[in-house]
Every structure is written in structure tokens, then in C-alpha cells.
C-alpha atoms as a PDB file:
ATOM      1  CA  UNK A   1       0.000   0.000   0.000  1.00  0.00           C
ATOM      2  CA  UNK A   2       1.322   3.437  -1.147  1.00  0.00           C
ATOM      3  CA  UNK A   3       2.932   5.161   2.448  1.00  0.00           C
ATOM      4  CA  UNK A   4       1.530   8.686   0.852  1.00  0.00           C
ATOM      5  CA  UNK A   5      -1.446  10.250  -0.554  1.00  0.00           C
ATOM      6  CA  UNK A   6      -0.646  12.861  -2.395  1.00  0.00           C
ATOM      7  CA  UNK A   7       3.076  13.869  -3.710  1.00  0.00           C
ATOM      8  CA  UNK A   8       3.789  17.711  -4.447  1.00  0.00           C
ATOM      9  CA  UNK A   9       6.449  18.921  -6.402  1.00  0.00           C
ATOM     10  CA  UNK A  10       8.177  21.927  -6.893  1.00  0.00           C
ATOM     11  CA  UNK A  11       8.733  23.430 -10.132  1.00  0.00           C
ATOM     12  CA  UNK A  12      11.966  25.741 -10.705  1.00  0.00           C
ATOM     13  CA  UNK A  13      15.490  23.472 -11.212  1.00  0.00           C
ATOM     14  CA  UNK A  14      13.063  20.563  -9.670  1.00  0.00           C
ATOM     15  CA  UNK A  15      10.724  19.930 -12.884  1.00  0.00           C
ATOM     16  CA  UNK A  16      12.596  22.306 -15.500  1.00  0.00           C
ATOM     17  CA  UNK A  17      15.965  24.196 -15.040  1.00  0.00           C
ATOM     18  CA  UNK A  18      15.335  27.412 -14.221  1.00  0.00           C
ATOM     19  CA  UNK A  19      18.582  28.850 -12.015  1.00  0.00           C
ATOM     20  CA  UNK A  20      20.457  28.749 -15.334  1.00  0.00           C
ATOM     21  CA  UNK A  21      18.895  31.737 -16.900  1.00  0.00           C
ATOM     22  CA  UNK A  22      18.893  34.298 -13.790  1.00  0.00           C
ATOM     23  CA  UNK A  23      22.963  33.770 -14.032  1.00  0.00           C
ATOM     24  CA  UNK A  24      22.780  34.496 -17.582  1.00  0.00           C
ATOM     25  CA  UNK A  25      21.081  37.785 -16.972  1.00  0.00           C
ATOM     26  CA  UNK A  26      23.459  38.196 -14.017  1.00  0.00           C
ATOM     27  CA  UNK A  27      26.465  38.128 -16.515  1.00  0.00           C
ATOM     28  CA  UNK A  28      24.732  40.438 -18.603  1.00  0.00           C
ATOM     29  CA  UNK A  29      24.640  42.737 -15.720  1.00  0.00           C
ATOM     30  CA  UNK A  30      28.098  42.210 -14.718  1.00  0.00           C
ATOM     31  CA  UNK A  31      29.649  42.693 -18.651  1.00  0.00           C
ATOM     32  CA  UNK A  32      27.051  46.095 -18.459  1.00  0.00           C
ATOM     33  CA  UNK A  33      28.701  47.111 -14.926  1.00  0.00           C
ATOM     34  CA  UNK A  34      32.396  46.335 -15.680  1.00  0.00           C
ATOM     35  CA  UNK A  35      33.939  49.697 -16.341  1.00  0.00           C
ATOM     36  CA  UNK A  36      32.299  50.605 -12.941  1.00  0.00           C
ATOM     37  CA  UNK A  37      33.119  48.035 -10.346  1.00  0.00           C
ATOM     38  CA  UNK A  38      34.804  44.287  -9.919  1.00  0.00           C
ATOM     39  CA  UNK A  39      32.318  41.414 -11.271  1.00  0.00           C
ATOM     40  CA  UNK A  40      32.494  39.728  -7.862  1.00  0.00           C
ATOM     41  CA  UNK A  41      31.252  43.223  -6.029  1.00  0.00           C
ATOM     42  CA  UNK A  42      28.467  43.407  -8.670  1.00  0.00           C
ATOM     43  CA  UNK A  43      27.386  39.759  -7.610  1.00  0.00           C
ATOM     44  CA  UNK A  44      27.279  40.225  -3.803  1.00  0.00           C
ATOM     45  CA  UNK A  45      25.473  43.935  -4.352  1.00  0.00           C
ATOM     46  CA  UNK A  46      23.417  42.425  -6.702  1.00  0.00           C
ATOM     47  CA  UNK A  47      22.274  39.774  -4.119  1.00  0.00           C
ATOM     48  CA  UNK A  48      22.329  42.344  -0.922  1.00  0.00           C
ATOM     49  CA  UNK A  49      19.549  44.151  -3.448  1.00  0.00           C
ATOM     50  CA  UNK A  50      17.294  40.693  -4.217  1.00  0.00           C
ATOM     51  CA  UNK A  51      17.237  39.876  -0.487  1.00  0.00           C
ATOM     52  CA  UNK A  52      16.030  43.786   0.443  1.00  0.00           C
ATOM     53  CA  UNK A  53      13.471  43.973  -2.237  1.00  0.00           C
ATOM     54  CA  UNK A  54      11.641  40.021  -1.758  1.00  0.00           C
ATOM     55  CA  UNK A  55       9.749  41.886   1.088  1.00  0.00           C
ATOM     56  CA  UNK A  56       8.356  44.303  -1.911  1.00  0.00           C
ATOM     57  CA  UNK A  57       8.715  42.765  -5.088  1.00  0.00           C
ATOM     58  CA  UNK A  58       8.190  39.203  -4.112  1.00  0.00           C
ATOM     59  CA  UNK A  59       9.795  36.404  -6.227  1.00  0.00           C
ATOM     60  CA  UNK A  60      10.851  36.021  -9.536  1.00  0.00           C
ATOM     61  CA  UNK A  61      12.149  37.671 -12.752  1.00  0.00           C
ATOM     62  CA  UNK A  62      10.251  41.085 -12.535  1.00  0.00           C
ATOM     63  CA  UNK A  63      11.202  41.004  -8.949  1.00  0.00           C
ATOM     64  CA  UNK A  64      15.261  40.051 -10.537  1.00  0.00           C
ATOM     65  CA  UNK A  65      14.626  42.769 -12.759  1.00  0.00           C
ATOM     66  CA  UNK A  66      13.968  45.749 -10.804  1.00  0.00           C
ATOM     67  CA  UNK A  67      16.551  44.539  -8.578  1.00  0.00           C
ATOM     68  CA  UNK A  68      18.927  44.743 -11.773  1.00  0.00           C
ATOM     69  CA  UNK A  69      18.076  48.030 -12.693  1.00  0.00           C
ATOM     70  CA  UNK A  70      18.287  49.276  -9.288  1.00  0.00           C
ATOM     71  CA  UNK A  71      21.891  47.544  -8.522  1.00  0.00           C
ATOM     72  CA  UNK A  72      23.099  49.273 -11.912  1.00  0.00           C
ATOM     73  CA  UNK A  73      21.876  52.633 -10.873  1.00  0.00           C
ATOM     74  CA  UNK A  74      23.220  51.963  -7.271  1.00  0.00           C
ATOM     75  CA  UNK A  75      26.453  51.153  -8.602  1.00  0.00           C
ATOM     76  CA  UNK A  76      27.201  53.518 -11.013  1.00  0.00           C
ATOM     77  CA  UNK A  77      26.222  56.237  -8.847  1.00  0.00           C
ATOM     78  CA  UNK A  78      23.647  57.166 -11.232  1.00  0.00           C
ATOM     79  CA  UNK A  79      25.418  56.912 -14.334  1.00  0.00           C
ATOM     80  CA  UNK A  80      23.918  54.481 -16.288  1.00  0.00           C
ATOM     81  CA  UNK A  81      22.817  55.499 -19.346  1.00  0.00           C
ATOM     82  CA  UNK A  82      19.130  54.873 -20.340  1.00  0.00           C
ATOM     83  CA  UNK A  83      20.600  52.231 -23.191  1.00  0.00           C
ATOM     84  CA  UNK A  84      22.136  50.208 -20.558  1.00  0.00           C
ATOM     85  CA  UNK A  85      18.941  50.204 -18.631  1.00  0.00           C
ATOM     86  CA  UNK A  86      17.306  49.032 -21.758  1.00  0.00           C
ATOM     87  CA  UNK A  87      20.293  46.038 -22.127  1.00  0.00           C
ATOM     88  CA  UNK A  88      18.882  44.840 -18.672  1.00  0.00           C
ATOM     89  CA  UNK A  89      15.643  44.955 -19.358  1.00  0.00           C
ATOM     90  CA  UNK A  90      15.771  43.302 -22.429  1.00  0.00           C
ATOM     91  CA  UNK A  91      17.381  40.651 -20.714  1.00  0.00           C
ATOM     92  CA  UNK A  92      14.630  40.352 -18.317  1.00  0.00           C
ATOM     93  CA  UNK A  93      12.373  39.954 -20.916  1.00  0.00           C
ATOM     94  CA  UNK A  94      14.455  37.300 -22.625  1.00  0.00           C
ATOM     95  CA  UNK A  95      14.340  35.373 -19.124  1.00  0.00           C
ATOM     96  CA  UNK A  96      10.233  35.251 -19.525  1.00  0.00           C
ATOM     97  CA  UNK A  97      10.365  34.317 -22.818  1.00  0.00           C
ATOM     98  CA  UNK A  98      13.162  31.862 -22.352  1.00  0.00           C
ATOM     99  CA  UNK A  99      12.616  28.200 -23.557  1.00  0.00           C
ATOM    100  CA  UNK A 100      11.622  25.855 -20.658  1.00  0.00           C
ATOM    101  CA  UNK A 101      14.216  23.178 -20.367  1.00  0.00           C
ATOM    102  CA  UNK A 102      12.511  19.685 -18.461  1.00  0.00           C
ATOM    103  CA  UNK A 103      14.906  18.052 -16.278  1.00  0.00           C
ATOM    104  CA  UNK A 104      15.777  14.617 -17.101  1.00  0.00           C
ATOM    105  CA  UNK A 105      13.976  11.502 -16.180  1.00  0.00           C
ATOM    106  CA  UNK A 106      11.089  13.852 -15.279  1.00  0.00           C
ATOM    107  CA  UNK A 107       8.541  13.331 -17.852  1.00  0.00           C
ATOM    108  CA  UNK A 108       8.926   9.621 -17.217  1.00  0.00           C
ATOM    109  CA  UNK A 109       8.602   9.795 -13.535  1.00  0.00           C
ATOM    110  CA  UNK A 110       5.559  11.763 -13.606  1.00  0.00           C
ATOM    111  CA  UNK A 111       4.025   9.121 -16.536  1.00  0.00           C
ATOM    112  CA  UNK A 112       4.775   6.457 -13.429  1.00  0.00           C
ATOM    113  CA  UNK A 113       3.740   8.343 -10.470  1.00  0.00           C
ATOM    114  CA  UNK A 114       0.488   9.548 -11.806  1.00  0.00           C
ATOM    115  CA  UNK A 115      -0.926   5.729 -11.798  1.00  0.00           C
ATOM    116  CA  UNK A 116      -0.699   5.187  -7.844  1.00  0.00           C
ATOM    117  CA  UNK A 117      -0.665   8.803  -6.584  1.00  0.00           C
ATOM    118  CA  UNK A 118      -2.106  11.985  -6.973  1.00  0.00           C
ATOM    119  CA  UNK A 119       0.085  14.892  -7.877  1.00  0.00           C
ATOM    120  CA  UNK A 120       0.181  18.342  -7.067  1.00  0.00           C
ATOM    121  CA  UNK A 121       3.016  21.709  -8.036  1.00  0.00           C
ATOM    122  CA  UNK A 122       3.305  23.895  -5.522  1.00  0.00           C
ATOM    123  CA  UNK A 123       5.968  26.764  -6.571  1.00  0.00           C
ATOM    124  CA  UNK A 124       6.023  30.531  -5.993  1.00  0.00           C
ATOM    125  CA  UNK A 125       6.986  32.904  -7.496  1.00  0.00           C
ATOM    126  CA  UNK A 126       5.292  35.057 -10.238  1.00  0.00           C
ATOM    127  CA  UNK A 127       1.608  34.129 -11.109  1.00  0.00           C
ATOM    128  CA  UNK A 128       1.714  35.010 -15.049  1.00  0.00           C
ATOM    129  CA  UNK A 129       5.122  33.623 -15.513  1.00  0.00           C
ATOM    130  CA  UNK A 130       5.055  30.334 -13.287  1.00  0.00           C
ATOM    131  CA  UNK A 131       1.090  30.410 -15.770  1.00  0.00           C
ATOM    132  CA  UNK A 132       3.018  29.962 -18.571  1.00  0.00           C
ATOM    133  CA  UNK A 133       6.049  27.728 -17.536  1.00  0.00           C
ATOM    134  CA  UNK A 134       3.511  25.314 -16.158  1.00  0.00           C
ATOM    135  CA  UNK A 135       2.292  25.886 -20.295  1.00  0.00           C
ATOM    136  CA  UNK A 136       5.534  25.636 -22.299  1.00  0.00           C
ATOM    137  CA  UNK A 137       6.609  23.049 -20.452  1.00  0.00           C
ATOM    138  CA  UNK A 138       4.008  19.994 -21.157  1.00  0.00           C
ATOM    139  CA  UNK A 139       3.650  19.226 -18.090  1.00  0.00           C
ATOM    140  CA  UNK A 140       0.805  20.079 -16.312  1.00  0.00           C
ATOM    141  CA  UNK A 141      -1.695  17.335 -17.439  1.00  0.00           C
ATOM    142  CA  UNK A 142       0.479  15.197 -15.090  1.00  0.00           C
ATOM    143  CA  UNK A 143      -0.981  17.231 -12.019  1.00  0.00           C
ATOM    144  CA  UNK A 144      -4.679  17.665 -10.630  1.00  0.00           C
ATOM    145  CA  UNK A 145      -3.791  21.084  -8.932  1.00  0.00           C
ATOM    146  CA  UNK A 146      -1.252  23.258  -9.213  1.00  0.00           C
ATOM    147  CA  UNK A 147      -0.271  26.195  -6.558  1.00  0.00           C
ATOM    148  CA  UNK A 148       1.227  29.219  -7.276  1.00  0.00           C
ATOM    149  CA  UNK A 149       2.297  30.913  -3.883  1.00  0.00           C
ATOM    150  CA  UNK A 150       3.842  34.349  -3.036  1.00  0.00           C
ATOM    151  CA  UNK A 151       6.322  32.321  -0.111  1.00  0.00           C
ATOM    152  CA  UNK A 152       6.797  28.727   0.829  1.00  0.00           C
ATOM    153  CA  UNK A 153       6.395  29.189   4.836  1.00  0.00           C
ATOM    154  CA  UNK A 154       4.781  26.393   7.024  1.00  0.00           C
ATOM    155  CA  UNK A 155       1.837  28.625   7.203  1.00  0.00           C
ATOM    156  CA  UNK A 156       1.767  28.439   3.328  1.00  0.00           C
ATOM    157  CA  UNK A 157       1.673  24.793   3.056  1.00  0.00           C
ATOM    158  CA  UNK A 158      -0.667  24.440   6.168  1.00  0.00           C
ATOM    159  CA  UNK A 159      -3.542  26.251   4.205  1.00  0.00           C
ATOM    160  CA  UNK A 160      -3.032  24.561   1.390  1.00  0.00           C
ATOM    161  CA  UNK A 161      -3.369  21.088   2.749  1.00  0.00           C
ATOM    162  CA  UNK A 162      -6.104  21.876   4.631  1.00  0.00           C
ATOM    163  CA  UNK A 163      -7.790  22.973   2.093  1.00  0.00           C
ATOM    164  CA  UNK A 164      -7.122  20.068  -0.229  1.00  0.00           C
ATOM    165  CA  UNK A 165      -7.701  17.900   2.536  1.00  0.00           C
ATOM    166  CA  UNK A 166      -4.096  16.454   2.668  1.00  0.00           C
ATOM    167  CA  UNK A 167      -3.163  14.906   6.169  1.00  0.00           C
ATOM    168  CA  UNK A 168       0.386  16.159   6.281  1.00  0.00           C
ATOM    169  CA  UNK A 169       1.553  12.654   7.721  1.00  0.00           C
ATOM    170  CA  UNK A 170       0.302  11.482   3.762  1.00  0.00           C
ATOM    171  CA  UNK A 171       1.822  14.278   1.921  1.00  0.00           C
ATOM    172  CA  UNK A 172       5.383  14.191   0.520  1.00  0.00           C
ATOM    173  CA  UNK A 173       6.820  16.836  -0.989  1.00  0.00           C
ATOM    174  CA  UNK A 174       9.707  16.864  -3.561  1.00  0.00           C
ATOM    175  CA  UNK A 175      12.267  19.915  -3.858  1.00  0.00           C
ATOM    176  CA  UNK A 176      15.508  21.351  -4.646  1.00  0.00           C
ATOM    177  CA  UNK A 177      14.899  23.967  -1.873  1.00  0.00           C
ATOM    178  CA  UNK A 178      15.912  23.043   1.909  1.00  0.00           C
ATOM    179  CA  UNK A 179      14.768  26.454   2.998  1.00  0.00           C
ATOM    180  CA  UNK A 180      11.472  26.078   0.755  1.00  0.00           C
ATOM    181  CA  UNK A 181      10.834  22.641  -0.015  1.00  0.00           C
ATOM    182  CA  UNK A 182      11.848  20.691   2.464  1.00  0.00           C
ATOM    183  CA  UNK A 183      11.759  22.181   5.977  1.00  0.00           C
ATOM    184  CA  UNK A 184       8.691  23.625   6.275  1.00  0.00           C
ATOM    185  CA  UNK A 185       6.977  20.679   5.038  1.00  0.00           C
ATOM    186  CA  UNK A 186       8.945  18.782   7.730  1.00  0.00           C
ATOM    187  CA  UNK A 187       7.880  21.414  10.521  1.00  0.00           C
ATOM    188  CA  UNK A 188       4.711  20.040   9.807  1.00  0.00           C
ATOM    189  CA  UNK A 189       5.059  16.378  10.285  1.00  0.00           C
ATOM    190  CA  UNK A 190       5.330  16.154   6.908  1.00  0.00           C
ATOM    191  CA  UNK A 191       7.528  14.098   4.630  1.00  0.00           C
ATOM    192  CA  UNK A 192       9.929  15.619   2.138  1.00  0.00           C
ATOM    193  CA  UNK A 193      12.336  14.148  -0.605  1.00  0.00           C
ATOM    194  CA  UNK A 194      15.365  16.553  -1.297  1.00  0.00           C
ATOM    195  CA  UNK A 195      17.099  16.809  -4.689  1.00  0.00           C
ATOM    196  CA  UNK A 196      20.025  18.705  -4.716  1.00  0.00           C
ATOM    197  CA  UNK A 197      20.571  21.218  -7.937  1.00  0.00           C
ATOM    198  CA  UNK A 198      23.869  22.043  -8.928  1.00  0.00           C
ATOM    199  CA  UNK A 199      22.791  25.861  -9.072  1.00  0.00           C
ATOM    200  CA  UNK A 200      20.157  26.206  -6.728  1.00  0.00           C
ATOM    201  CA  UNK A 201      20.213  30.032  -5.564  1.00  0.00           C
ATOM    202  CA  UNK A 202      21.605  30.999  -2.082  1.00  0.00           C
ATOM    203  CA  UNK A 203      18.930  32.046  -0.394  1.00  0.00           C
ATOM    204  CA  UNK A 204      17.195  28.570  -0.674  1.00  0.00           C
ATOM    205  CA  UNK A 205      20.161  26.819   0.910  1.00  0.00           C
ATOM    206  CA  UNK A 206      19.913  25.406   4.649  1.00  0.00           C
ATOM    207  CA  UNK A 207      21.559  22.275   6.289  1.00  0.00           C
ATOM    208  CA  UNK A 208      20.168  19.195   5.558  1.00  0.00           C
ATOM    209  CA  UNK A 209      17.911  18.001   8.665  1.00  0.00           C
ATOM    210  CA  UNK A 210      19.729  14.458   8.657  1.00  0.00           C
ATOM    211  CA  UNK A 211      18.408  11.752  10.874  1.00  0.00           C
ATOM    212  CA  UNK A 212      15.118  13.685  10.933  1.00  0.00           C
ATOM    213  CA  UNK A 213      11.969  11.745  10.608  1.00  0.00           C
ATOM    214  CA  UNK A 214      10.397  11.921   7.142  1.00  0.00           C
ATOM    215  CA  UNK A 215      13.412  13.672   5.351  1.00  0.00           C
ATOM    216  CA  UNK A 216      14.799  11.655   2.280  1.00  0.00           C
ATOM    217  CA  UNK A 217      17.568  12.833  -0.035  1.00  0.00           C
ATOM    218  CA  UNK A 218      18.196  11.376  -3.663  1.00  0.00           C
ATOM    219  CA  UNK A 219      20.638  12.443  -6.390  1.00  0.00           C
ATOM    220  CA  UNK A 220      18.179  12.701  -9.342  1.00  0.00           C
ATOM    221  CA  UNK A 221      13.867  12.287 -10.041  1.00  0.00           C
ATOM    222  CA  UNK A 222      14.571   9.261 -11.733  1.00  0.00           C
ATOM    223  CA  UNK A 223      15.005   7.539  -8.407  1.00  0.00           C
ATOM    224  CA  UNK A 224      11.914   8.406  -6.521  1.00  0.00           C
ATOM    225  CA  UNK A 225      10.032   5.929  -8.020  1.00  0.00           C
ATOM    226  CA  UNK A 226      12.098   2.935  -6.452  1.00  0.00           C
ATOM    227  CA  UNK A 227      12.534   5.170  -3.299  1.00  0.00           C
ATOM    228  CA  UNK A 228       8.847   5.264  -3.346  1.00  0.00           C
ATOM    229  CA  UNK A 229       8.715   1.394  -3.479  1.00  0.00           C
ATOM    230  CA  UNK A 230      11.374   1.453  -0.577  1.00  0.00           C
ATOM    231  CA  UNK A 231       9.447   2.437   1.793  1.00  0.00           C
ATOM    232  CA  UNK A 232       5.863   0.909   1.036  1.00  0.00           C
ATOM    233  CA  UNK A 233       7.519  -2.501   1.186  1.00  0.00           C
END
């Protein structure tokens, strides 16, 4: 018998790659900013700028991209011409128009999953974007509900399940995100299946809650399907 209910996944460098494309845009910014200050400066202000503006702006790339603009104008002490401003916003709409890359094994998984559970997204970020992600990418007739959230908090999740009516002991969610996925789900007495990404942003990183009761770790999607079978049997 199936230990869970109801799997949720996240989408961003979980389902498709997604980190990729903000360090693109990030280079861009740096090659724009290089007659100003050190690329490794640009980077850290860059960041010190996302992490002040998430109260405001939220997640995602219109959130990046006002964080961009206002790095550059930071930075340059307000000498950044109005084409350069352009560059970065160009960029930004590049990012939202950018082709959505599924991670490997994923379509496959999803195809196997779907026959003994039920499957849910639960990602944050920007509604119309994460809309149309959950579009280009093919995906979403794999999933009977899909949740686009402004933060991933235990409060968050809590109203969600609730209102699906998910026991949290039967929910397992599946992330690249300690600090979004995994964690709060945990906090709840939920389980949680961690997939490290290679470029998963800084803010999301945490320790890993080893030894903790209904935390799992796995090196790629492919193998949650036999994890799965791990611990029914």
C-alpha cells in the first residue's frame, strides 16, 4: 500500500531548469557594470539588493529585474545610461520568454507516479510567468492542482493542505529547496524528498535536517520511483 497520498512537487530546477537563466542575466549585468566596479562586487550587491526587495517585489524575474536596474543605478552612482537600462531589461524579458528546459527523467517519472498517486506543483513565485512555464513546459496534465504561492512558509503549506484535505503525515513533498521545499513541510510532520541542484540560488540553501523523521535525499527524479517502493515494502 502506497505510504503517501498525495506527492507535491516543486517546479523551478526541480521539474525544468530554471537557475540557469537568472545567471545568464546576471552576466549580462556584470559585462554592463564592468567599467564601474569588480564582477564579484556586482554579484554580492546584486544579491544584498534581491534579499532587500523580496519583502516588496516578491519572487521572480520582474522582482530580478527591478533589482537589476536598481543595482546598476546603485552602482554607477547614477550613471547608467538609459541604453544600458534598456540592455537589462531586455534581458529580463528574454528570461520570460526563455525556452523551458525539463529536467531529465522527469517526464517519465511523472508518466509512473500519476498511476498510484495523486500529484500536485506547488511553486512561488510570479503568477503570469510560473502560468506559462507550467504551459511551455508539457507538463501540467500530469498534475490535478497546481499552486502558485507568493512564499513557501509552514503557514503556506498548512492552508493549502487543509484545504485540499491532505493529512500532512500522507503528503510528501519533492524539492531542490531546503529552505522552501523541504523544511517547512517537515515542521509540519510532513515528509519531504530533497534533490540537490547544482545551481540552486543561495537564499534557498539550509543544512540538511539528517536523521530527521520523514526527510529523504536522492541524487536525481529518476530515483523516486524505487525510493517510493522502498518504503511501502
Amino acid at each position: 500500500m502506497p505510504r503517501f497520498d498525495v506527492i507535491g512537487f516543486d517546479a523551478d530546477d526541480t521539474l525544468w531548469q530554471n537557475e540557469q537563466i537568472f545567471i545568464a542575466a546576471q552576466n549580462r549585468l556584470k559585462e554592463i557594470l564592468s567599467h564601474y566596479h569588480r564582477p564579484e562586487w556586482i554579484e554580492e550587491r546584486l544579491y544584498e539588493t534581491e534579499m532587500r526587495n523580496l519583502q516588496h517585489f516578491g519572487y521572480g524575474i520582474k522582482s530580478f529585474a527591478l533589482s537589476m536596474i536598481e543595482t546598476a543605478v546603485e552602482l554607477s552612482e547614477g550613471r547608467v545610461s538609459g541604453h544600458e537600462i534598456q540592455t537589462i531589461i531586455d534581458a529580463a524579458r528574454a528570461m520570460l520568454a526563455s525556452e523551458v528546459e525539463v529536467i531529465t527523467h522527469v517526464p517519465e517519472t511523472l508518466t509512473h507516479l500519476a498511476q498510484s498517486y495523486r500529484l500536485i506543483v506547488i511553486t512561488k513565485g510570479d503568477l503570469f510567468d510560473q502560468e506559462a512555464k507550467v504551459a511551455r513546459s508539457g507538463l501540467g496534465a500530469y498534475f490535478e492542482h497546481i499552486e502558485i504561492v507568493s512564499n513557501k512558509r509552514p503557514e503556506n503549506y498548512a492552508r493549502l493542505l487543509e484545504r485540499l484535505g491532505i493529512a500532512p503525515q500522507r503528503f510528501l513533498m519533492v524539492g531542490n529547496s531546503l529552505r522552501s521545499d523541504i523544511l517547512p513541510v517537515l515542521s509540519l510532520g510532513g515528509n519531504a524528498v530533497y534533490i540537490p541542484h547544482h545551481l540552486t540560488w543561495a537564499h534557498e540553501a539550509a543544512e540538511p535536517p539528517f536523521g530527521q523523521v520523514g526527510y529523504y535525499e536522492i541524487e536525481h527524479i529518476g530515483l523516486l520511483p524505487n525510493l517510493l517502493r522502498e518504503l511501502a515494502g
